[in-house]
N, C-alpha and C. Protein backbone atom coordinates (compact mmCIF):
# COMPACT_ATOMS: atom_id res chain seq x y z
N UNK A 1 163.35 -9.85 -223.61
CA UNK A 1 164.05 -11.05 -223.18
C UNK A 1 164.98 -10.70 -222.03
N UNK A 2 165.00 -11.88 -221.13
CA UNK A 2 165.70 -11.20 -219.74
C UNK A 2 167.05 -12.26 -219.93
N UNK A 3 168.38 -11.57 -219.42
CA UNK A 3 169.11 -11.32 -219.31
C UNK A 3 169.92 -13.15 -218.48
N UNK A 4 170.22 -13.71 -218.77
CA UNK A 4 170.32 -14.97 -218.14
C UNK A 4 171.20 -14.76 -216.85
N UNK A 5 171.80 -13.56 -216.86
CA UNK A 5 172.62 -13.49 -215.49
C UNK A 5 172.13 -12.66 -214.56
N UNK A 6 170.19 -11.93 -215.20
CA UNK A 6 169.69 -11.45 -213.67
C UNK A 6 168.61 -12.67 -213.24
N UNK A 7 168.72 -12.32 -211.56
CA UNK A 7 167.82 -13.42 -211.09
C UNK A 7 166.99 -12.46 -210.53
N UNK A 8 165.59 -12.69 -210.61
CA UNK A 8 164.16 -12.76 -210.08
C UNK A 8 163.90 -13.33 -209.14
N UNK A 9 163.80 -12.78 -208.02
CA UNK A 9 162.96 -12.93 -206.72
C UNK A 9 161.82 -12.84 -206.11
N UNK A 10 160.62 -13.70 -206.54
CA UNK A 10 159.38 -13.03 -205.92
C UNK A 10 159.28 -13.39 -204.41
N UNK A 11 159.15 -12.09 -203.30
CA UNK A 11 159.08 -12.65 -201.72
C UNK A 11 157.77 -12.13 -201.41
N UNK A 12 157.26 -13.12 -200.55
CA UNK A 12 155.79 -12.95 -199.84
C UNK A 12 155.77 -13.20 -198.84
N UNK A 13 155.00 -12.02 -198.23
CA UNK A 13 154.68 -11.75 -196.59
C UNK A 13 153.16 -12.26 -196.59
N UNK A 14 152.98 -13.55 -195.87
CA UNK A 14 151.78 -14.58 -195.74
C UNK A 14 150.61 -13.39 -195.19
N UNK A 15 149.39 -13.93 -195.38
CA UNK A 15 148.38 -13.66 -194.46
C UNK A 15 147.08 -13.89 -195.61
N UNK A 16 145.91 -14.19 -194.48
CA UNK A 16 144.57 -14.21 -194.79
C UNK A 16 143.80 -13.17 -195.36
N UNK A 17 143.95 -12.13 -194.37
CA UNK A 17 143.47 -10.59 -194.47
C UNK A 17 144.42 -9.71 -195.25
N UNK A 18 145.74 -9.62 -195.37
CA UNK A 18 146.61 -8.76 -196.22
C UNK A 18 147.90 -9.81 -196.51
N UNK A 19 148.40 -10.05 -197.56
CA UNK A 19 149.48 -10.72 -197.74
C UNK A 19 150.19 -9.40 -199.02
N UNK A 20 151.36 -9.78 -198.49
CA UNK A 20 152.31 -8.75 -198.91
C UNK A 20 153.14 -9.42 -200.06
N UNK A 21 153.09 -8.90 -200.90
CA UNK A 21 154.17 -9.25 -202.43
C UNK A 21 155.15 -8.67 -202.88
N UNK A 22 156.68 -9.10 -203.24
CA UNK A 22 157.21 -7.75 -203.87
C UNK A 22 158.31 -9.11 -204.71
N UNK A 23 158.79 -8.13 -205.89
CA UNK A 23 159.97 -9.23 -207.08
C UNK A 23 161.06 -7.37 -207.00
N UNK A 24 161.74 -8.05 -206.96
CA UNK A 24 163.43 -7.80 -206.89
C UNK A 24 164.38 -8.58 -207.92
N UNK A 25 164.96 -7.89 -208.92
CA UNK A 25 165.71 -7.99 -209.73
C UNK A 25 167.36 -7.92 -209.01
N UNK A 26 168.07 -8.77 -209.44
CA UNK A 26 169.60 -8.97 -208.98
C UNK A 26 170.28 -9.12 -210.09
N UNK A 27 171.20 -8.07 -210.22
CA UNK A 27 171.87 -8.20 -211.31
C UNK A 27 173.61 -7.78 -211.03
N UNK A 28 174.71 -8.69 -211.75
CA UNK A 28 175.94 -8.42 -211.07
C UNK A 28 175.86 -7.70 -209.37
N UNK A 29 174.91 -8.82 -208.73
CA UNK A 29 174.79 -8.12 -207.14
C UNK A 29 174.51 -7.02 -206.68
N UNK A 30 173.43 -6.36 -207.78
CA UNK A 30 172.90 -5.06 -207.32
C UNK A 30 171.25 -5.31 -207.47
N UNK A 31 170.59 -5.12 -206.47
CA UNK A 31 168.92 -5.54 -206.59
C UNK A 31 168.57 -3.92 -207.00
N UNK A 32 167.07 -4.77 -207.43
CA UNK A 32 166.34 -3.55 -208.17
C UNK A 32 165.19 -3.87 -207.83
N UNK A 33 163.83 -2.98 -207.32
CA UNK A 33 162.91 -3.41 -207.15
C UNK A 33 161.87 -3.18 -208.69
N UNK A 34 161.87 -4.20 -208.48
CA UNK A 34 160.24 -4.66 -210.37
C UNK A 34 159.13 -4.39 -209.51
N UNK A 35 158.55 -4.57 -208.59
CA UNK A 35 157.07 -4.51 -208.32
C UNK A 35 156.85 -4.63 -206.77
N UNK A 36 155.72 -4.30 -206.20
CA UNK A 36 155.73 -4.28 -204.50
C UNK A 36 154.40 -3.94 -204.60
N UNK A 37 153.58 -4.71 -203.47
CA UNK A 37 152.05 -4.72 -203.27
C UNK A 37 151.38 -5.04 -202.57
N UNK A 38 150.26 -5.33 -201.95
CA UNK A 38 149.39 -5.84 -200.84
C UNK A 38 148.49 -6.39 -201.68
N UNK A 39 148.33 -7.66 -201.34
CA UNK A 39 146.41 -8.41 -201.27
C UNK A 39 145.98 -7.90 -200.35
N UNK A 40 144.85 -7.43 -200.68
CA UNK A 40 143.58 -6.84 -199.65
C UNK A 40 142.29 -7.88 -199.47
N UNK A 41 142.52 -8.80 -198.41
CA UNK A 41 141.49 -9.47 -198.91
C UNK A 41 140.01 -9.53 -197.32
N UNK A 42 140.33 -8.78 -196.53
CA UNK A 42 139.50 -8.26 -195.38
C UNK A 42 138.03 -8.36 -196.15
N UNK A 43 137.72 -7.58 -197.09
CA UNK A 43 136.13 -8.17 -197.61
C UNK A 43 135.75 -9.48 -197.99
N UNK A 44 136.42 -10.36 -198.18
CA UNK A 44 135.95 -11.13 -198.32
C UNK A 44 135.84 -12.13 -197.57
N UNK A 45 134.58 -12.57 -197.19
CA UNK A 45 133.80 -13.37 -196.13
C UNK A 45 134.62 -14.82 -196.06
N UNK A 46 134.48 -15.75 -197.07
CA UNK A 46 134.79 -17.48 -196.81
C UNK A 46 135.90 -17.65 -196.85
N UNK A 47 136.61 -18.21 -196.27
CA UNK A 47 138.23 -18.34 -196.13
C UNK A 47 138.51 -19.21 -197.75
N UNK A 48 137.83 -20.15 -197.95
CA UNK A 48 138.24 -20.79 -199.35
C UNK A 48 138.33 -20.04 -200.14
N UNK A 49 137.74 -18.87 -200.23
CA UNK A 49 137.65 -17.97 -201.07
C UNK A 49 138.83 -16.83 -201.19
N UNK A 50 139.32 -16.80 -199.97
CA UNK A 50 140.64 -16.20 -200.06
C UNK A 50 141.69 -16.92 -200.67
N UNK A 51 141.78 -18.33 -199.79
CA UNK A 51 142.63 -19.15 -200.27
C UNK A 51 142.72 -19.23 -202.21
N UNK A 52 141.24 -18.82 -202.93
CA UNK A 52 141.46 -19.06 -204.36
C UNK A 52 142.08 -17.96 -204.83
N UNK A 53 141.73 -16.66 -204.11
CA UNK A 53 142.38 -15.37 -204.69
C UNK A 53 144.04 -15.35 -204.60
N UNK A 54 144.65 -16.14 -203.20
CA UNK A 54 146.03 -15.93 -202.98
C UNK A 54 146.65 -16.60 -204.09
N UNK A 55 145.84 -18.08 -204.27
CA UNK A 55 146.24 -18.65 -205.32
C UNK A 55 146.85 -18.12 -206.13
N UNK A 56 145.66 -17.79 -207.06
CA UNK A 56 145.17 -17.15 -208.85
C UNK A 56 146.28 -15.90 -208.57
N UNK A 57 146.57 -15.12 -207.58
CA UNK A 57 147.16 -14.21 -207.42
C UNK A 57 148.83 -14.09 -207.85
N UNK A 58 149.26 -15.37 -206.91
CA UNK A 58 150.76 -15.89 -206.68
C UNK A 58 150.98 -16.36 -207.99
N UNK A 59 150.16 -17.23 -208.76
CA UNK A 59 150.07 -17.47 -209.99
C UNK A 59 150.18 -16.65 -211.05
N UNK A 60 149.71 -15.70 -211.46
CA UNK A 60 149.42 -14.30 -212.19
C UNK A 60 150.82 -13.54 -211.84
N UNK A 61 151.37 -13.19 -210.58
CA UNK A 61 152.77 -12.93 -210.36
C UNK A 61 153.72 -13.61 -211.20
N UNK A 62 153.56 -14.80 -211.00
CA UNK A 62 154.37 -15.67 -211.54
C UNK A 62 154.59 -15.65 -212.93
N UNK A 63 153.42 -15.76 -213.66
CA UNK A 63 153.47 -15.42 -215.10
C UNK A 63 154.30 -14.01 -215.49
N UNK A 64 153.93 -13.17 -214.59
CA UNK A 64 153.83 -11.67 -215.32
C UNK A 64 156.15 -11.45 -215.13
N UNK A 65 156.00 -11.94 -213.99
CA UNK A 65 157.48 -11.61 -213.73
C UNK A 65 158.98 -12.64 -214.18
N UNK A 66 157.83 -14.10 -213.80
CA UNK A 66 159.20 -15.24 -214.40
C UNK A 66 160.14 -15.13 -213.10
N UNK A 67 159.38 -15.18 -212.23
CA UNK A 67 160.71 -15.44 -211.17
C UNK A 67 161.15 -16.55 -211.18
N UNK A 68 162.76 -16.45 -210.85
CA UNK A 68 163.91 -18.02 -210.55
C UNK A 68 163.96 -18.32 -209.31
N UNK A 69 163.22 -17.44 -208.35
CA UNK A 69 162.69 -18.27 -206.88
C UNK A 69 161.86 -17.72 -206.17
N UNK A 70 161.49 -18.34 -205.03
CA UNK A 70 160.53 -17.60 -204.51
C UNK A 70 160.43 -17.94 -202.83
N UNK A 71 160.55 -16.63 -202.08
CA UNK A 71 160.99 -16.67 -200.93
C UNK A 71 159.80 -16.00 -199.96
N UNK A 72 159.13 -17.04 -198.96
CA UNK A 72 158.14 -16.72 -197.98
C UNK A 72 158.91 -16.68 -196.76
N UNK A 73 157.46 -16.09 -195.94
CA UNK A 73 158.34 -15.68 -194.51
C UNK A 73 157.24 -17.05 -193.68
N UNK A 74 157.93 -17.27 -192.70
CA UNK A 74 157.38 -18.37 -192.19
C UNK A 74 156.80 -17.73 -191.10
N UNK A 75 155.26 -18.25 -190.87
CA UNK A 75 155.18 -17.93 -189.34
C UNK A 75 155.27 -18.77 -188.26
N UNK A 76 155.72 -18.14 -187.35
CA UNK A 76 156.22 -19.05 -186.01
C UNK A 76 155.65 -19.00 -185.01
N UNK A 77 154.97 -17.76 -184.17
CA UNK A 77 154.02 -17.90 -183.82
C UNK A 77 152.61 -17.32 -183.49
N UNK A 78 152.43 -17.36 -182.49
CA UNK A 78 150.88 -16.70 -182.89
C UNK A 78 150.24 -16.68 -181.45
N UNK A 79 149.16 -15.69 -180.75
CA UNK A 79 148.68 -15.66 -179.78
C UNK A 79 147.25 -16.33 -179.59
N UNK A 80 146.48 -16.62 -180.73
CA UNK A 80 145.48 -17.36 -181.36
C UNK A 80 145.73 -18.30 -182.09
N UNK A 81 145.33 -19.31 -181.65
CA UNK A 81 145.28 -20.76 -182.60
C UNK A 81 144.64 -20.29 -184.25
N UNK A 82 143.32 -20.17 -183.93
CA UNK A 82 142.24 -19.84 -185.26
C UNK A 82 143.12 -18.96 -186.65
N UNK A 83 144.07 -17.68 -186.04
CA UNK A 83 144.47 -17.05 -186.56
C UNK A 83 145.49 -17.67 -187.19
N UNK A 84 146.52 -18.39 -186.75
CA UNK A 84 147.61 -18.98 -186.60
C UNK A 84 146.98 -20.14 -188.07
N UNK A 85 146.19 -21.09 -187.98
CA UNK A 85 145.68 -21.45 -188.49
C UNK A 85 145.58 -21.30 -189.81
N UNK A 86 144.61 -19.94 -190.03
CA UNK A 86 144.41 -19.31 -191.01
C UNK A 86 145.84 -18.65 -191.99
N UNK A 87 146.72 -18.25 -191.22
CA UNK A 87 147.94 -18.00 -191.74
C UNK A 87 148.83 -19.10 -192.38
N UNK A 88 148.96 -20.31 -192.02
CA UNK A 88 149.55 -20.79 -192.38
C UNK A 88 148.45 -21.85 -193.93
N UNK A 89 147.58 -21.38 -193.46
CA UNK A 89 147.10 -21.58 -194.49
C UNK A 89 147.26 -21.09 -196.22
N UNK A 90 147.23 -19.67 -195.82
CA UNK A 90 147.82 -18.70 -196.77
C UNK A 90 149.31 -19.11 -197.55
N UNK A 91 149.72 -19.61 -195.76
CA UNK A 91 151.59 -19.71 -196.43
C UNK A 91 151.33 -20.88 -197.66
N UNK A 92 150.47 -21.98 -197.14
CA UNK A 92 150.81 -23.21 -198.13
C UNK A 92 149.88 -22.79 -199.32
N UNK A 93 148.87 -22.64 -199.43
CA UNK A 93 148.42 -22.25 -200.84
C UNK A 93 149.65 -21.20 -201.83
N UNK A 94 150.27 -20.47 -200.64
CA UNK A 94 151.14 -19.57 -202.12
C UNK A 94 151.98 -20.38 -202.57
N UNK A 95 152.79 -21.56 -201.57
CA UNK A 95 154.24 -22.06 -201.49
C UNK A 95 153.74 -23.35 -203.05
N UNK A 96 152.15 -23.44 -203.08
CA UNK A 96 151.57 -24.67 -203.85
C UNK A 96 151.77 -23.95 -205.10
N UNK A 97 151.25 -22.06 -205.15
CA UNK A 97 151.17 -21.89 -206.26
C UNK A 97 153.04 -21.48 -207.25
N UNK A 98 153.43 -21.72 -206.61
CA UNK A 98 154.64 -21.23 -207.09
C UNK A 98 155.51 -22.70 -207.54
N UNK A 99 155.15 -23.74 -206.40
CA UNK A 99 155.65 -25.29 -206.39
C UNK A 99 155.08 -25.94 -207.81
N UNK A 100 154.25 -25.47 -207.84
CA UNK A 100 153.20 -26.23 -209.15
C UNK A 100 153.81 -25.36 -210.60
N UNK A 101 154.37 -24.94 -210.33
CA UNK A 101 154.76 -24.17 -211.82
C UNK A 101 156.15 -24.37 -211.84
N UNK A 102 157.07 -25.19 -210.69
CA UNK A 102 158.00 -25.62 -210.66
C UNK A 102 159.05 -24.47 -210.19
N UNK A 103 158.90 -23.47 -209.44
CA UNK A 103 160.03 -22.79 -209.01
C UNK A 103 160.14 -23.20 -207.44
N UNK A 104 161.48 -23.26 -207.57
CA UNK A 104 161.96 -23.47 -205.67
C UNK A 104 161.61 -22.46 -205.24
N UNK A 105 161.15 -23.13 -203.57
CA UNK A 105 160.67 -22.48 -202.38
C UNK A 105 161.67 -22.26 -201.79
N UNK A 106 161.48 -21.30 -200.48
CA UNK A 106 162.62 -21.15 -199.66
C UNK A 106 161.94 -20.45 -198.72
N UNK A 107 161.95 -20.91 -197.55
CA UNK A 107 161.06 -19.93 -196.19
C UNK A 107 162.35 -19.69 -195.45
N UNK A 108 161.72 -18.50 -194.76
CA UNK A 108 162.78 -18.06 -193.61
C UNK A 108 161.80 -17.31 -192.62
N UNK A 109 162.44 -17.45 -191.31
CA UNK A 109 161.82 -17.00 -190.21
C UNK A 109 162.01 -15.34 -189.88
N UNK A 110 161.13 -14.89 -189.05
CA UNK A 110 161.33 -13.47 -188.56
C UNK A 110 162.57 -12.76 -188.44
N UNK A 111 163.16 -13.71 -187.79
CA UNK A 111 164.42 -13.13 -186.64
C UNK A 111 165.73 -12.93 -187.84
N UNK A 112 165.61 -14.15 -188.91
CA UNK A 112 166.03 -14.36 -189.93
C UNK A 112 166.46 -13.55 -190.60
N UNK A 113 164.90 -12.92 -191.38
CA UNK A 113 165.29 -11.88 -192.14
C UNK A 113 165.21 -10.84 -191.76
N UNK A 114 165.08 -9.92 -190.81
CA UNK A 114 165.48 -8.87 -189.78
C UNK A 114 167.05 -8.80 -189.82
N UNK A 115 167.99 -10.17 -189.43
CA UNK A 115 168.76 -10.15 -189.43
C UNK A 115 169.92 -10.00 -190.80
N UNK A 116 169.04 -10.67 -191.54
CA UNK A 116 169.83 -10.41 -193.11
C UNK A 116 169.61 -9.28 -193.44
N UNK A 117 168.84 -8.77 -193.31
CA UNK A 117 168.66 -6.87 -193.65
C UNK A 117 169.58 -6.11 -193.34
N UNK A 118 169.10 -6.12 -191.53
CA UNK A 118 169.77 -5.01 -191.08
C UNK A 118 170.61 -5.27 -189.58
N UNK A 119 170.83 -6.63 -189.93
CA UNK A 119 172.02 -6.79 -188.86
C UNK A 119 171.13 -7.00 -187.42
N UNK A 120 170.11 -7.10 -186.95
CA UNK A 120 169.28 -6.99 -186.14
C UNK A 120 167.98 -8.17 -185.56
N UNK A 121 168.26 -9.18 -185.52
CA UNK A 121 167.26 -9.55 -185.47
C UNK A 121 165.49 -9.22 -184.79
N UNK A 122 165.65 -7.98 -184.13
CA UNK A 122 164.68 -7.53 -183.30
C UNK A 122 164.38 -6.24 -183.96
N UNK A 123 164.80 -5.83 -185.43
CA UNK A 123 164.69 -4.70 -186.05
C UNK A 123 163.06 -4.49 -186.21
N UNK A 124 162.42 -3.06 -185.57
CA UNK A 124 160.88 -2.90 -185.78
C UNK A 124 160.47 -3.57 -187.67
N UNK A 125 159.27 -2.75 -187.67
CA UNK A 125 158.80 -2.85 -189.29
C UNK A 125 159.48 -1.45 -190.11
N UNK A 126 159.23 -0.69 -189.07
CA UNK A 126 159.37 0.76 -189.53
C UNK A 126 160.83 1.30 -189.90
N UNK A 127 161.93 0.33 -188.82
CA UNK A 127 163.25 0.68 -188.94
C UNK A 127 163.59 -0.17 -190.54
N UNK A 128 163.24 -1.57 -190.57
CA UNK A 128 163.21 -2.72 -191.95
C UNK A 128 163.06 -1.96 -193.14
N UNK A 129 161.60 -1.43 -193.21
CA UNK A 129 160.92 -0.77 -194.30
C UNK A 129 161.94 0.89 -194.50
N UNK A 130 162.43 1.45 -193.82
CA UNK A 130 163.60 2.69 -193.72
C UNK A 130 164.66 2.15 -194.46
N UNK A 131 165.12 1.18 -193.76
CA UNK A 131 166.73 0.57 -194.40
C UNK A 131 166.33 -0.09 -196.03
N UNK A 132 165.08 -0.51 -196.12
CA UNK A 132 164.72 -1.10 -197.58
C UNK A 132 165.00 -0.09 -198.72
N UNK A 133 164.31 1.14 -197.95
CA UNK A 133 164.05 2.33 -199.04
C UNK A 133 165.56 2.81 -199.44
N UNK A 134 166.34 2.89 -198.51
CA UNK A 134 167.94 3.34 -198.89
C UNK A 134 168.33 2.45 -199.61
N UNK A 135 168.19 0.97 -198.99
CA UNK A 135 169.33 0.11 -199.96
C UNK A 135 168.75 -0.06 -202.17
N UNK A 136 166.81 -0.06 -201.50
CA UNK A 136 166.57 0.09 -203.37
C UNK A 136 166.20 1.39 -203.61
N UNK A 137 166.37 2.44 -203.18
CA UNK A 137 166.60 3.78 -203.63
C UNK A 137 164.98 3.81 -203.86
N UNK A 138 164.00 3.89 -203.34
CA UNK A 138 162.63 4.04 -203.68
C UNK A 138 161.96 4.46 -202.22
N UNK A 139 161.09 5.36 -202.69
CA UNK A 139 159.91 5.38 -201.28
C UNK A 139 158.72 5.28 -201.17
N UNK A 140 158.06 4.75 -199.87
CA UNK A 140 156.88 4.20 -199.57
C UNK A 140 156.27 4.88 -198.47
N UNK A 141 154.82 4.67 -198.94
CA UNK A 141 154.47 4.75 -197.25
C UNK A 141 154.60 3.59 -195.90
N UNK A 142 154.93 4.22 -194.33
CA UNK A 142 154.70 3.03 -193.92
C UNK A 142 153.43 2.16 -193.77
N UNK A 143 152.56 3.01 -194.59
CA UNK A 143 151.09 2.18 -194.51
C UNK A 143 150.95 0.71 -194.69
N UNK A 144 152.32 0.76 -196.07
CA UNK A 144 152.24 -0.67 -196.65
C UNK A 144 153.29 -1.47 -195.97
N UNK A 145 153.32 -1.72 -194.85
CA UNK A 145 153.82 -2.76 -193.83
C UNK A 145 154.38 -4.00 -194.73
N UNK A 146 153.26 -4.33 -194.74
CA UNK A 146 152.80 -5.80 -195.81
C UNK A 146 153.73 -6.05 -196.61
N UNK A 147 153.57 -4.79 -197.25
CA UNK A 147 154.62 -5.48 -198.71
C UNK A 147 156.07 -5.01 -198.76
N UNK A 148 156.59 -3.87 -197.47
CA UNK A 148 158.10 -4.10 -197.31
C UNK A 148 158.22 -5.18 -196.42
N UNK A 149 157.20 -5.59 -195.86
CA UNK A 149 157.71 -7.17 -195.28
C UNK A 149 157.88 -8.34 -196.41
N UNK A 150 157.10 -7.95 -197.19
CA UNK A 150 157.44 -9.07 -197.86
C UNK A 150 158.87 -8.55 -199.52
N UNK A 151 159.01 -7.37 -198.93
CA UNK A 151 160.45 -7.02 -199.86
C UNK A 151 161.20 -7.53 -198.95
N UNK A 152 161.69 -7.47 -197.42
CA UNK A 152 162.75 -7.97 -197.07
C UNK A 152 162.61 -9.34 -197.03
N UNK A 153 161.90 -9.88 -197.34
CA UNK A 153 161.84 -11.27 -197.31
C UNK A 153 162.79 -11.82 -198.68
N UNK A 154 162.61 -10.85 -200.03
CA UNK A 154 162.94 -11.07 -201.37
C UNK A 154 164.69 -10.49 -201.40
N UNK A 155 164.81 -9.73 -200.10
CA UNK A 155 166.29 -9.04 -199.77
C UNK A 155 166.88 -9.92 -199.43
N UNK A 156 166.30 -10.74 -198.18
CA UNK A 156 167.11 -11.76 -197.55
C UNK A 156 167.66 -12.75 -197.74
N UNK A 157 166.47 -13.62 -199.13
CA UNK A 157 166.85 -14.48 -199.92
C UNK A 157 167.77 -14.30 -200.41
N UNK A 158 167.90 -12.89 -201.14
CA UNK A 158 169.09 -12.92 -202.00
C UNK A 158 170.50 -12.71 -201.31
N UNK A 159 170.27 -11.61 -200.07
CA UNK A 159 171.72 -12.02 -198.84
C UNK A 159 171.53 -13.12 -198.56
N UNK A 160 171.28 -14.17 -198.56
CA UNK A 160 171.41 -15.45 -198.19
C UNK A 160 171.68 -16.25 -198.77
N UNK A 161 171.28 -16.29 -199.93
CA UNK A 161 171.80 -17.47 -201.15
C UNK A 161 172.87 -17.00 -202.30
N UNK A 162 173.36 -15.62 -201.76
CA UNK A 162 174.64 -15.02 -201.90
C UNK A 162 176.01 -14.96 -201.28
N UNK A 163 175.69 -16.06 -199.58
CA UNK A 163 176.74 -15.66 -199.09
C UNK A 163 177.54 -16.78 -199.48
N UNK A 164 178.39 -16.60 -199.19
CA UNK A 164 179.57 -17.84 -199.58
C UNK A 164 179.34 -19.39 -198.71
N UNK A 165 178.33 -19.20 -197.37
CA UNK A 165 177.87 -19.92 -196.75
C UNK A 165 176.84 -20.81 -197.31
N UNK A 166 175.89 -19.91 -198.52
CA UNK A 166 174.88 -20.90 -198.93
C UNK A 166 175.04 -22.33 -199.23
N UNK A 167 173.83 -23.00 -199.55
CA UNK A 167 174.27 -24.19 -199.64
C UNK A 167 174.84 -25.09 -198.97
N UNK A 168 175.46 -24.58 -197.86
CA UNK A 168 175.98 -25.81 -196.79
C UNK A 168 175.04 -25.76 -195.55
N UNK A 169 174.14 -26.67 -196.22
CA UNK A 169 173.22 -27.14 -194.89
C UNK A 169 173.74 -27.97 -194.01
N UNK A 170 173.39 -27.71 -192.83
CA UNK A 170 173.69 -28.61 -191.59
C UNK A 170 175.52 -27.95 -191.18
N UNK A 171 176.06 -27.42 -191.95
CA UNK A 171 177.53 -26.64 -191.76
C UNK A 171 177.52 -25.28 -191.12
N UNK A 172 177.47 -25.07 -190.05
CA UNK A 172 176.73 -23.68 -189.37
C UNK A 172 178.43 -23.08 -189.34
N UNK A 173 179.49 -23.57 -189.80
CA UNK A 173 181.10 -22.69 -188.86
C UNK A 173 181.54 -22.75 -190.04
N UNK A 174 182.87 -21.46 -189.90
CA UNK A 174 182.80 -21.06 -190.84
C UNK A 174 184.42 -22.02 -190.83
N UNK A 175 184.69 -22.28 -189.65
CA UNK A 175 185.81 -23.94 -190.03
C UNK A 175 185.29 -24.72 -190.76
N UNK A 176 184.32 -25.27 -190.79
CA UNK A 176 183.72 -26.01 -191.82
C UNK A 176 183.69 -26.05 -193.39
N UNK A 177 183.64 -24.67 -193.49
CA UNK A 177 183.46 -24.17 -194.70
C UNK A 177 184.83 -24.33 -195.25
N UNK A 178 186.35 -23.31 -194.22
CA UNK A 178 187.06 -24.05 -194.66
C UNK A 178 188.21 -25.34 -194.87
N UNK A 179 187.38 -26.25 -194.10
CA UNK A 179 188.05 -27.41 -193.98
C UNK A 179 187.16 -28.22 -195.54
N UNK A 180 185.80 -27.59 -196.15
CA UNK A 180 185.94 -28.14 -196.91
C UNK A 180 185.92 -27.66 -198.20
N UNK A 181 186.23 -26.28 -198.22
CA UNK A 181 186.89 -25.18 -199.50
C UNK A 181 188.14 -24.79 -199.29
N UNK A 182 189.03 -26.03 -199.15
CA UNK A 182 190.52 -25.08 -199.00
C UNK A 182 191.25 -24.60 -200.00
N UNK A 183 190.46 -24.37 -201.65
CA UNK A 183 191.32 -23.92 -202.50
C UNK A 183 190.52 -22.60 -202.58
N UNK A 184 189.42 -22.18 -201.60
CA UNK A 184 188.94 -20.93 -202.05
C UNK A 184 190.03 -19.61 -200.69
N UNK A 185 190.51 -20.50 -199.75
CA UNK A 185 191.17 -19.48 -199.07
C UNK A 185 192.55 -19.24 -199.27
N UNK A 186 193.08 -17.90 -199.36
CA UNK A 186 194.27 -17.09 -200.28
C UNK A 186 195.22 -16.94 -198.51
N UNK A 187 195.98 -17.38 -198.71
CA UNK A 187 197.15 -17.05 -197.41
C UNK A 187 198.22 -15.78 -196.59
């Protein structure tokens, strides 16, 4: 039985050909990595057919871990239409399989979570996937691209819906925040 004050993060790094998975445990504000992986799905020929595996896949995650959210990376853009296409295809079948079992979505862009990581929005894969391994004390190869992309995706969520900023959509200053939390600031 899990713990009502850790939260579960499953984050996914989209794609047709490899989509990247990883769940991150948060507990009193210390993450832990539970699991990290790649879909391999390059053999297989019909795109519907991927689309059923990402499914059944995101689904099967879902069961096995019980995540309390679930955080994709959005793609923005693309040098090929067809490809572009195909990706965002991926994104919405996972965002369906996770929506349909009733856990909130939450996308974030490149620059985004680069930046919630490691302060950087232009941070390589290789520098991301480095700073991942220090902050959850684990190591990888950089083979698996994929799925520390899709751990910082499960990092970022949680720097993000941790900061004291969350939740105030459309409130980008941090006057804002306190013109409308003035019993949280100490003098």
């Amino acid at each position: 039985m899990r713990d009502f004050l850790t939260m579960i993060i499953l984050g996914i790094d989209p794609g047709s050909n490899l989509l990247g998975y990883s769940v991150i445990s948060v507990e009193n504000n210390t993450m832990r990595l539970v699991d990290l992986g790649t879909l391999k799905l390059q053999k297989v020929k019909e795109q519907a057919e991927k689309l059923k595996i990402i499914y059944h896949t995101i689904q099967e995650l879902v069961e096995k871990h019980q995540p309390d959210e679930f955080a994709i990376e959005t793609p923005i853009y693309g040098k090929n239409p067809q490809s572009m296409l195909k990706l965002g295809r991926a994104q919405g079948v996972a965002m369906v399989a996770a929506v349909t079992i009733g856990i909130p979505v939450t996308e974030y862009n490149p620059k985004t979570i680069k930046r919630a990581v490691t302060g950087n929005g232009n941070a390589s894969k290789e520098q991301m996937c480095a700073l991942l391994q220090r902050m959850l004390s684990f190591t990888m190869d950089n083979k698996e691209l994929d799925a520390s992309d899709a751990l910082s995706v499960a990092v970022c969520h949680h720097i993000q819906s941790s900061s004291p900023l969350a939740g105030l959509k459309g409130k980008k200053s941090w006057d804002q925040f306190i013109k409308d939390n003035p019993r949280r600031i100490s003098g």
